[in-house]
Structures are given as structure tokens and as C-alpha cells.
PDB file of N, CA and C in Angstrom:
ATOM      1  N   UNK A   1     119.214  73.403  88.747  1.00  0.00           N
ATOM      2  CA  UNK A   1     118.800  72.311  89.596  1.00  0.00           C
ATOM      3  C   UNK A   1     118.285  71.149  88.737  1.00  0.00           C
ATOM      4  N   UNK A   2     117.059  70.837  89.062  1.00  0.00           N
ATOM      5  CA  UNK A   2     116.301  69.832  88.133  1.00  0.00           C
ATOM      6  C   UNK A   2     115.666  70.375  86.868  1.00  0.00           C
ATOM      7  N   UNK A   3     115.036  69.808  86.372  1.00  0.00           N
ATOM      8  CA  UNK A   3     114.049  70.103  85.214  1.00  0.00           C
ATOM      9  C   UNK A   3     112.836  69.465  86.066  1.00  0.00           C
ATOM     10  N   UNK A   4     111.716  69.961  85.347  1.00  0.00           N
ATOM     11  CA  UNK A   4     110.289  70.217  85.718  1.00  0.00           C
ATOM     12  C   UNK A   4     109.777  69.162  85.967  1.00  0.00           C
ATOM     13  N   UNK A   5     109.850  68.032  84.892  1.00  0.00           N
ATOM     14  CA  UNK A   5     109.923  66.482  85.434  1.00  0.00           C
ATOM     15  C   UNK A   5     109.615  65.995  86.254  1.00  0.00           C
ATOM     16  N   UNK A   6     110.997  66.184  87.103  1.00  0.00           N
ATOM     17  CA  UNK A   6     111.592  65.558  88.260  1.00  0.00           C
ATOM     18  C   UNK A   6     111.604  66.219  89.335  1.00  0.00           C
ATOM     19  N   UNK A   7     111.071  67.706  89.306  1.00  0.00           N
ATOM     20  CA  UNK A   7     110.956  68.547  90.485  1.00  0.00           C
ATOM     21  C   UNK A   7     109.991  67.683  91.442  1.00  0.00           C
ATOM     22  N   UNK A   8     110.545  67.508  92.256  1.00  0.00           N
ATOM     23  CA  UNK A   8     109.428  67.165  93.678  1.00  0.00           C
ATOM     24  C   UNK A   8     108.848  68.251  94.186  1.00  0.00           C
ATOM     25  N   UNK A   9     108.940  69.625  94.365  1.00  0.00           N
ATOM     26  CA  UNK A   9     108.745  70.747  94.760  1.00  0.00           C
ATOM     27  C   UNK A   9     109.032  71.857  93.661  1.00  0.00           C
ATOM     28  N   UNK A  10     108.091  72.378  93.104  1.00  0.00           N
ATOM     29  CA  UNK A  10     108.030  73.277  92.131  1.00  0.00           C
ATOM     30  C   UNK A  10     108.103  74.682  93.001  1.00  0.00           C
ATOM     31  N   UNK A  11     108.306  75.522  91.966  1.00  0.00           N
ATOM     32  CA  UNK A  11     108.948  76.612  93.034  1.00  0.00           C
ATOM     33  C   UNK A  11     107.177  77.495  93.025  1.00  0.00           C
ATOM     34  N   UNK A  12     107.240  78.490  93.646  1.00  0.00           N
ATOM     35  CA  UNK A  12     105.622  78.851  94.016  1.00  0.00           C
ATOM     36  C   UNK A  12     105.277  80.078  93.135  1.00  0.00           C
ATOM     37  N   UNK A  13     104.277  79.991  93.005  1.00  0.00           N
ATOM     38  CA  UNK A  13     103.494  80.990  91.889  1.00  0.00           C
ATOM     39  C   UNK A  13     103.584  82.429  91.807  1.00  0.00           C
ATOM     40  N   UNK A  14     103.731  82.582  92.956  1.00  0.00           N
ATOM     41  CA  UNK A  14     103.755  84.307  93.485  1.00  0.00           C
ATOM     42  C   UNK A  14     105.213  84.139  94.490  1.00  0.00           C
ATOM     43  N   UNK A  15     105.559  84.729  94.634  1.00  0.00           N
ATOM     44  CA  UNK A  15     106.852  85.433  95.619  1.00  0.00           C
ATOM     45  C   UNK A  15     108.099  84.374  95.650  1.00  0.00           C
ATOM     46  N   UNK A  16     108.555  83.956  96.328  1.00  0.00           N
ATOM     47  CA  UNK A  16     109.779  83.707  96.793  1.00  0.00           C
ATOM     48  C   UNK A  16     109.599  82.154  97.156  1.00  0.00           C
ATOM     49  N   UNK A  17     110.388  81.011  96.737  1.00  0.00           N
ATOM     50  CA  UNK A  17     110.399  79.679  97.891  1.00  0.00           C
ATOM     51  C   UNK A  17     109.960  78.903  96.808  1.00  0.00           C
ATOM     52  N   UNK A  18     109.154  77.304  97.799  1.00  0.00           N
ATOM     53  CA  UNK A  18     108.620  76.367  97.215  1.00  0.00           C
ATOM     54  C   UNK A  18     107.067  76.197  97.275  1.00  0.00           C
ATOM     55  N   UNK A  19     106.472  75.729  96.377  1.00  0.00           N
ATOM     56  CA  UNK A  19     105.020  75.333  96.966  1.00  0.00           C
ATOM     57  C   UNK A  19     104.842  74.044  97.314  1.00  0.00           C
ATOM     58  N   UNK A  20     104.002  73.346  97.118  1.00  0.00           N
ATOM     59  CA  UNK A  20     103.499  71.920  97.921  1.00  0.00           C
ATOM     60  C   UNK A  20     104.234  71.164  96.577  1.00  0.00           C
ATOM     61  N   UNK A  21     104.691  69.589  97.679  1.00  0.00           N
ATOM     62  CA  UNK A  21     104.936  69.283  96.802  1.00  0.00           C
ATOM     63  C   UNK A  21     103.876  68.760  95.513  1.00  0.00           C
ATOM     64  N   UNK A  22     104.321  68.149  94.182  1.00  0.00           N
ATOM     65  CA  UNK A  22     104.008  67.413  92.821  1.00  0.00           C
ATOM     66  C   UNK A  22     103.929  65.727  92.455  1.00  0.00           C
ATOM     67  N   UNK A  23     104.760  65.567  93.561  1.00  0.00           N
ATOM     68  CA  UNK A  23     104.856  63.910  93.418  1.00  0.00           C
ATOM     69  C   UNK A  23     105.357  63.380  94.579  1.00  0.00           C
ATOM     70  N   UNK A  24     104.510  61.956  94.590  1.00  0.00           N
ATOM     71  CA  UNK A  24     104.607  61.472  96.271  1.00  0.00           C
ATOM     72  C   UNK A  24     105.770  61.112  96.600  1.00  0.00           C
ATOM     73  N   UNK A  25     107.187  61.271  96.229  1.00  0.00           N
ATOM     74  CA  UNK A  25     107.928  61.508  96.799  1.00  0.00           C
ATOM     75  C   UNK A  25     108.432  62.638  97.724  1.00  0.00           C
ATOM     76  N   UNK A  26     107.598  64.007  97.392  1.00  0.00           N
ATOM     77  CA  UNK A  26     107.807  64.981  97.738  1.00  0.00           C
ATOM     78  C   UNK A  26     106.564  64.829  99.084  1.00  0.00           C
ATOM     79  N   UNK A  27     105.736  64.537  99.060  1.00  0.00           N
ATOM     80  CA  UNK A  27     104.996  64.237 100.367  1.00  0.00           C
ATOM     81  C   UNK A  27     105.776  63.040 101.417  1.00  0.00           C
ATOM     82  N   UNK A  28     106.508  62.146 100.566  1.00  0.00           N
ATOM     83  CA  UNK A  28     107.526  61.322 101.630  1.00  0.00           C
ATOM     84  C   UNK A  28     108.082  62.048 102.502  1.00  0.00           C
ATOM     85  N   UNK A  29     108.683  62.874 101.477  1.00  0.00           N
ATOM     86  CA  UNK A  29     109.730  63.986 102.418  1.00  0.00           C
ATOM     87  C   UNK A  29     108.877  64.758 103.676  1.00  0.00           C
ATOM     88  N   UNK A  30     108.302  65.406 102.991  1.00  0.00           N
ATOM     89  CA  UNK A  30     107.372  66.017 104.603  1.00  0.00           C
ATOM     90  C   UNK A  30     106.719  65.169 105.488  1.00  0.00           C
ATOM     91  N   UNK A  31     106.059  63.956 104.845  1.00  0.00           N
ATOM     92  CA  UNK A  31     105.752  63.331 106.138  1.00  0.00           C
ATOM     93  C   UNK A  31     107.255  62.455 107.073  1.00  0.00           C
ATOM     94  N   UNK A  32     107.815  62.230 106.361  1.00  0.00           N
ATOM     95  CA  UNK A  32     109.655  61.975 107.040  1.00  0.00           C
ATOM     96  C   UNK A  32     109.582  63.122 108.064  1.00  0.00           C
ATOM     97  N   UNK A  33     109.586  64.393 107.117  1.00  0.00           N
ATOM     98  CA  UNK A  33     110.226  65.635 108.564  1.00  0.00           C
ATOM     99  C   UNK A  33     109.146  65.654 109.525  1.00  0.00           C
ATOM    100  N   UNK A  34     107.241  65.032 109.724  1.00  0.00           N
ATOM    101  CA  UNK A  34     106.758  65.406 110.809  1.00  0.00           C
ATOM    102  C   UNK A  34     107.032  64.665 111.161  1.00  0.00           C
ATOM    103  N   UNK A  35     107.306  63.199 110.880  1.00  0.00           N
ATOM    104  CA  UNK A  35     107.646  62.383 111.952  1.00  0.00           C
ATOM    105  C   UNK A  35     108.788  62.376 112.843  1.00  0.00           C
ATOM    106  N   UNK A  36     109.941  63.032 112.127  1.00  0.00           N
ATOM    107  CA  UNK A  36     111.240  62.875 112.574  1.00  0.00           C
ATOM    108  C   UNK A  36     110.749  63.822 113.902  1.00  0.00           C
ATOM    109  N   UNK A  37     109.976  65.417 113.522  1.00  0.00           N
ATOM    110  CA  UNK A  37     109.996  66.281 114.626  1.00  0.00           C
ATOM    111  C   UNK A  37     109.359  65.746 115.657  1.00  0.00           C
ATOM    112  N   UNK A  38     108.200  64.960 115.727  1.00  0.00           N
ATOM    113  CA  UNK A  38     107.587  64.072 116.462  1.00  0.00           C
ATOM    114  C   UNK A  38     108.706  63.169 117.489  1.00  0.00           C
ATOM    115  N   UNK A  39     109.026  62.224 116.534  1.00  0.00           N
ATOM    116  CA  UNK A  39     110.166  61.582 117.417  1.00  0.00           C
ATOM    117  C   UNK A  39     110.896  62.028 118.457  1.00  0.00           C
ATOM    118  N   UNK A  40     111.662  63.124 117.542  1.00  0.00           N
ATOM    119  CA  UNK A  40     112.563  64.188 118.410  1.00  0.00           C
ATOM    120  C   UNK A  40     111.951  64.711 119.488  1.00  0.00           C
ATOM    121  N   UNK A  41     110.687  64.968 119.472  1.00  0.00           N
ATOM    122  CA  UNK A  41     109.770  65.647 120.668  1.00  0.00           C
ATOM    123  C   UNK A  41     109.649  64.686 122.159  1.00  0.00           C
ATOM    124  N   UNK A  42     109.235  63.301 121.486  1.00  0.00           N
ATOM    125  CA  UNK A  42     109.464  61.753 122.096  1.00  0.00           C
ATOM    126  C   UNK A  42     110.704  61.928 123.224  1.00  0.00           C
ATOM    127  N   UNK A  43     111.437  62.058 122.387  1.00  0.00           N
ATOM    128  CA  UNK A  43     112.880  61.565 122.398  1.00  0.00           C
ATOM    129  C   UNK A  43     113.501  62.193 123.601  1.00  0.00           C
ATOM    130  N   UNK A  44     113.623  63.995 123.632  1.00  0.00           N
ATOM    131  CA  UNK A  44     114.129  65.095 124.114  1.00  0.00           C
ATOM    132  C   UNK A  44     112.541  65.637 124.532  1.00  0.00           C
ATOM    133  N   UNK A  45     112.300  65.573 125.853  1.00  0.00           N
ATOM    134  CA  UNK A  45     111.368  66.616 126.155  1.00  0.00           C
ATOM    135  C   UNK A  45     111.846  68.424 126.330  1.00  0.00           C
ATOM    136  N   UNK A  46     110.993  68.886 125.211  1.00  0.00           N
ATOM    137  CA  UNK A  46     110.999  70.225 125.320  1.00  0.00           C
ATOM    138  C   UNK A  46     111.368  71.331 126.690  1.00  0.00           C
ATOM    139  N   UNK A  47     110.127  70.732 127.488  1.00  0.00           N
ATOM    140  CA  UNK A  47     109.961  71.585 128.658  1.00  0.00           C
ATOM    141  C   UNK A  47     111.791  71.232 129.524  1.00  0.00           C
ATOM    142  N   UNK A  48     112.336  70.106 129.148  1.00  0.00           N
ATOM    143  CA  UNK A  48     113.102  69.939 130.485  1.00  0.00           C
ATOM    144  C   UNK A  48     114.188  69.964 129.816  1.00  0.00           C
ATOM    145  N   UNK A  49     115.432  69.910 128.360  1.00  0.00           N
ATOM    146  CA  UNK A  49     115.982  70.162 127.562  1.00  0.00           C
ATOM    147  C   UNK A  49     115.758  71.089 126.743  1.00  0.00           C
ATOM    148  N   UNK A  50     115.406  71.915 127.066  1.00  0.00           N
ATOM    149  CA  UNK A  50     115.236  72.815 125.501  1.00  0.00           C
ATOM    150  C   UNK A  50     116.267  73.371 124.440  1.00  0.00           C
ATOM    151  N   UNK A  51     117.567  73.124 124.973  1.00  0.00           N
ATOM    152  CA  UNK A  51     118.393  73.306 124.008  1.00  0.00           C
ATOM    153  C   UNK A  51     118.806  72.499 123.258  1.00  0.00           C
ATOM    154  N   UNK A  52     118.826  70.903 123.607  1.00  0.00           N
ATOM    155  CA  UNK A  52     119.186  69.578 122.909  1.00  0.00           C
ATOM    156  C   UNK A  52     117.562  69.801 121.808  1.00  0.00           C
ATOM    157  N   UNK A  53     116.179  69.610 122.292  1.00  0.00           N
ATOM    158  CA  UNK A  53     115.644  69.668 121.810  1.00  0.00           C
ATOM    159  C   UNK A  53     115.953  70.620 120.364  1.00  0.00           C
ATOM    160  N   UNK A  54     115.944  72.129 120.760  1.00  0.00           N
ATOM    161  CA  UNK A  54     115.924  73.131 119.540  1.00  0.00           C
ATOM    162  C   UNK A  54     117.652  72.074 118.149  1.00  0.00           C
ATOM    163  N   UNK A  55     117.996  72.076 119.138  1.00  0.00           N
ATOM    164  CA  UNK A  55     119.319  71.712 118.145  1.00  0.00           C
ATOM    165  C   UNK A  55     119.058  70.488 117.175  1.00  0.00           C
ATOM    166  N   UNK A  56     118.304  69.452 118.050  1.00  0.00           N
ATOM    167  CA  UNK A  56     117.923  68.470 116.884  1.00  0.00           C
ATOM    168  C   UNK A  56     116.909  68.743 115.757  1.00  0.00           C
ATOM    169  N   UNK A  57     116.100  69.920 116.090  1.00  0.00           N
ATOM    170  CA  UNK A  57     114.724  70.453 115.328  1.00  0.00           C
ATOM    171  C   UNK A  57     115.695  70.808 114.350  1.00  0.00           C
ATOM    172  N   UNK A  58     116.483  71.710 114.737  1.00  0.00           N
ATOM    173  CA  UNK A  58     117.094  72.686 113.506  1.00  0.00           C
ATOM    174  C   UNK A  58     117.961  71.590 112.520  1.00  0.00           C
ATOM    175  N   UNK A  59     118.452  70.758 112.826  1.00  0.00           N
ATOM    176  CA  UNK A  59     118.927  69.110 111.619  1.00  0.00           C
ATOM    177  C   UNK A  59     118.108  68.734 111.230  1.00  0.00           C
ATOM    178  N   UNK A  60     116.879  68.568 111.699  1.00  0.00           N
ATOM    179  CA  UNK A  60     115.750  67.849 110.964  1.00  0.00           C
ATOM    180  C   UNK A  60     115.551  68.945 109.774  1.00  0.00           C
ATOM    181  N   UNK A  61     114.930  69.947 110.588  1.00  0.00           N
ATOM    182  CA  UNK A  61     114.515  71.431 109.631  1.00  0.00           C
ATOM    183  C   UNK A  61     116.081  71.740 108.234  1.00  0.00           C
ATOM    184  N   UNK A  62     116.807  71.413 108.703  1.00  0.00           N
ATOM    185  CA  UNK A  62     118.054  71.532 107.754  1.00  0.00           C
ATOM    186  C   UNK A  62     118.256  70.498 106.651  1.00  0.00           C
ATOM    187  N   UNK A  63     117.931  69.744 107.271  1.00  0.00           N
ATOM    188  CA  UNK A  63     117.720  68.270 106.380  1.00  0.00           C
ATOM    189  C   UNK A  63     116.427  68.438 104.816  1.00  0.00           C
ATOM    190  N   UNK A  64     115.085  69.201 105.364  1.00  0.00           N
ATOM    191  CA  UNK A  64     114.312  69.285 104.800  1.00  0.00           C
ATOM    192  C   UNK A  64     114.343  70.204 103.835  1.00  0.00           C
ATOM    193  N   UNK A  65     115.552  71.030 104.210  1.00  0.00           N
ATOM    194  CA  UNK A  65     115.675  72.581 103.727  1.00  0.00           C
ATOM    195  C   UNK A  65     116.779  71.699 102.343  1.00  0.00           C
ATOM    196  N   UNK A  66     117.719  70.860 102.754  1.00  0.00           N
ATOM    197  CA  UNK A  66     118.973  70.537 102.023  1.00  0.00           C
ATOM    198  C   UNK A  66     118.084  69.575 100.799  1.00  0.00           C
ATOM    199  N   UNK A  67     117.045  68.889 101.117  1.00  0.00           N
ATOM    200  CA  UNK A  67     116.293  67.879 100.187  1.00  0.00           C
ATOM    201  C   UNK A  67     114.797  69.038  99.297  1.00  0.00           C
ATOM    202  N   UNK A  68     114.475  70.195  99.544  1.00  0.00           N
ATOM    203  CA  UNK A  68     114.075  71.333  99.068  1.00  0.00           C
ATOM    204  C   UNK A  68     114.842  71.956  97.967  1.00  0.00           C
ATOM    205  N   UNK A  69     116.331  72.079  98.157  1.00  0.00           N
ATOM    206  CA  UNK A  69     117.547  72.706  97.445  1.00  0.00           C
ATOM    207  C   UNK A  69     117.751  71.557  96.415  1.00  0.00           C
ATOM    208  N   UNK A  70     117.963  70.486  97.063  1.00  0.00           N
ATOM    209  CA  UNK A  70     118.727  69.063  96.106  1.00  0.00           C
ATOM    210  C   UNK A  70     117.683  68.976  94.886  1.00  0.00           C
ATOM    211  N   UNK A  71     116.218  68.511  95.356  1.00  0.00           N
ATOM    212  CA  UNK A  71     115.569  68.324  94.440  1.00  0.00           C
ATOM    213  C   UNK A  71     113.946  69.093  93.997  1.00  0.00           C
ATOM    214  N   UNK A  72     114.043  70.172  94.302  1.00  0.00           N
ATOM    215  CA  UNK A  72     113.366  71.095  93.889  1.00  0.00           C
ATOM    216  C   UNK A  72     113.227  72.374  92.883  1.00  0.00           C
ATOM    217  N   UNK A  73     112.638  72.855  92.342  1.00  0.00           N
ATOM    218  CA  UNK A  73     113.193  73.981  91.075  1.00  0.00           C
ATOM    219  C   UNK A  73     113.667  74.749  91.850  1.00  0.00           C
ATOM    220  N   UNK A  74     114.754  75.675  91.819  1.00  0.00           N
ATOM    221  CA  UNK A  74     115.220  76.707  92.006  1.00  0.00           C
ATOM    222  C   UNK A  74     114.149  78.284  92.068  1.00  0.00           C
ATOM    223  N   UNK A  75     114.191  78.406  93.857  1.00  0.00           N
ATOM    224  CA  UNK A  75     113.462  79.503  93.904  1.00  0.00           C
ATOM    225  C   UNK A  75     113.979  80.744  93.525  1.00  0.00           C
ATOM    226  N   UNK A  76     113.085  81.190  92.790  1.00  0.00           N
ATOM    227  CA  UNK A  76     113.189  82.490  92.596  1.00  0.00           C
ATOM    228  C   UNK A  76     111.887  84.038  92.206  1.00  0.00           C
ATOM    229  N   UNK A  77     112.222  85.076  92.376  1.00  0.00           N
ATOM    230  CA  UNK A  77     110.943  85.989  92.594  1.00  0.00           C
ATOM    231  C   UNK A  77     109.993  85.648  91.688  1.00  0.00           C
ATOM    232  N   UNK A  78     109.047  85.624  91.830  1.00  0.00           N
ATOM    233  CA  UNK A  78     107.983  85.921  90.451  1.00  0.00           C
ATOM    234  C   UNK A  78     106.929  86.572  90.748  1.00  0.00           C
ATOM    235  N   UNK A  79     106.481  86.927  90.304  1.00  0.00           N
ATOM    236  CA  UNK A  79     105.187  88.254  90.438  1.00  0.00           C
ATOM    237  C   UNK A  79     103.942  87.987  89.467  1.00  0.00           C
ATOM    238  N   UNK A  80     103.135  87.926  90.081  1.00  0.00           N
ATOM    239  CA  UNK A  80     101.665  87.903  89.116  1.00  0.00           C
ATOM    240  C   UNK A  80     100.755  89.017  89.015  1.00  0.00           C
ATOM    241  N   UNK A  81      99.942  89.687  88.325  1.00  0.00           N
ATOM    242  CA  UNK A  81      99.509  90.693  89.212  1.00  0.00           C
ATOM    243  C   UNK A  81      98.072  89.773  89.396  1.00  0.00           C
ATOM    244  N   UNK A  82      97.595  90.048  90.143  1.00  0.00           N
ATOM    245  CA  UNK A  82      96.452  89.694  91.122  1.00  0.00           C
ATOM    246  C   UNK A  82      95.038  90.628  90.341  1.00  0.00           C
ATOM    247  N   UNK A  83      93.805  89.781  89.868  1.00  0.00           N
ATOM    248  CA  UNK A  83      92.793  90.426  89.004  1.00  0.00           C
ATOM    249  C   UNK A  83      92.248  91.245  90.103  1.00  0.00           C
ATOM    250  N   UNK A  84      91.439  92.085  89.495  1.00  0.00           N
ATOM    251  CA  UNK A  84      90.927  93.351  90.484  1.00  0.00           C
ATOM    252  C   UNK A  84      89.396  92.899  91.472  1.00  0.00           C
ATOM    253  N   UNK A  85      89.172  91.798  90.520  1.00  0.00           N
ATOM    254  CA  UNK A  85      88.016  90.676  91.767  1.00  0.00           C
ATOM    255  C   UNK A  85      88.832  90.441  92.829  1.00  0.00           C
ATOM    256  N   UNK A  86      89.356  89.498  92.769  1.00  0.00           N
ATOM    257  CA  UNK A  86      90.289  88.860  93.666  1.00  0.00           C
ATOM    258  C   UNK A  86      90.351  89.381  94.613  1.00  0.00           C
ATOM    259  N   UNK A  87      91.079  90.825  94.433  1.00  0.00           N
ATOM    260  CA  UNK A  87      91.767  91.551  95.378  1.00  0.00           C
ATOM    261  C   UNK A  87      90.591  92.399  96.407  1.00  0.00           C
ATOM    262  N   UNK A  88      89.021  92.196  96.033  1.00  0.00           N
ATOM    263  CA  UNK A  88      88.506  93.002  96.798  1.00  0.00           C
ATOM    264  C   UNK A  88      88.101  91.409  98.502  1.00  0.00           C
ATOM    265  N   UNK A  89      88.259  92.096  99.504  1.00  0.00           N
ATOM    266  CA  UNK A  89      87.969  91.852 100.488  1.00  0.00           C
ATOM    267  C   UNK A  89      86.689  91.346 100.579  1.00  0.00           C
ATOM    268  N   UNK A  90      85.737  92.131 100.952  1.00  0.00           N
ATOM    269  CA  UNK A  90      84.586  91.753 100.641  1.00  0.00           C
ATOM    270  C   UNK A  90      83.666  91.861  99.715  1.00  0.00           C
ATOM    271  N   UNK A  91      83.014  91.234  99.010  1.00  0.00           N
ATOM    272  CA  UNK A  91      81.730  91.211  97.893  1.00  0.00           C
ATOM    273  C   UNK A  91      80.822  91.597  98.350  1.00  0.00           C
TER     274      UNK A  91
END
């Protein structure tokens, strides 16, 4: 994909995916997708369309997913182990 640079979305510390984005382009992007879902909500009421509604969510959501892939590091597993503080529940 990218180099580290230019990642807008670095991939996440522990498990699988992306974490938040690194650079305010990468917050463009998410605030783009709440607004778009917003709009869309505007636009298509839920309660009385719900299938036009779901269908435009899932382009928006696809859109965000395709600009995640384009310019983000490449997810993949990683594993940390977790210190033995950490992991207790309560102190």
C-alpha cells in the first residue's frame, strides 16, 4: 500500500484493521462519512424507506472502507502480549 509517511490510517496495535486516523486528512475522511450518513438520514427517512435508506448507508460505508484500503497501511494480525498489571480487572 503506502509507506508510513503517508498512511492516513495506520493499521492498529493489537488485532486486525485500522486505528484512528494520523493526519487531518484522515479525520476529513470520517468527518465526510458522518456527514454523508447524516445527509442520507435527511434525505431518505429511515422509518418510511428503509431499504433505499440501508442501500445508500452501505455506499457511503463502502466508500470509507475503499479510502481505508487506498490509503491506509495494510491490515494485518499483530499480537502484543498484554503486561500482567494491565490485565488485572480490578486493583
Amino acid at each position: 500500500m503506502t509507506d508510513e509517511k503517508t498512511a492516513w490510517f495506520p493499521a492498529k496495535e493489537n488485532g486486525w484493521g485500522w486505528g484512528k486516523p494520523t493526519s487531518w486528512q484522515g479525520w476529513g475522511v470520517i468527518v465526510a462519512y458522518l456527514l454523508s450518513i447524516a445527509l442520507v438520514s435527511f434525505w431518505v427517512d429511515p422509518k418510511v424507506d428503509v431499504l433505499t435508506w440501508i442501500g445508500w448507508v452501505s455506499v457511503c460505508t463502502l466508500a470509507l472502507m475503499g479510502m481505508y484500503v487506498w490509503k491506509g497501511e495494510s491490515p494485518n494480525w499483530k499480537w502484543k502480549t498484554i503486561e500482567k498489571e494491565k490485565r488485572k480487572w480490578f486493583k
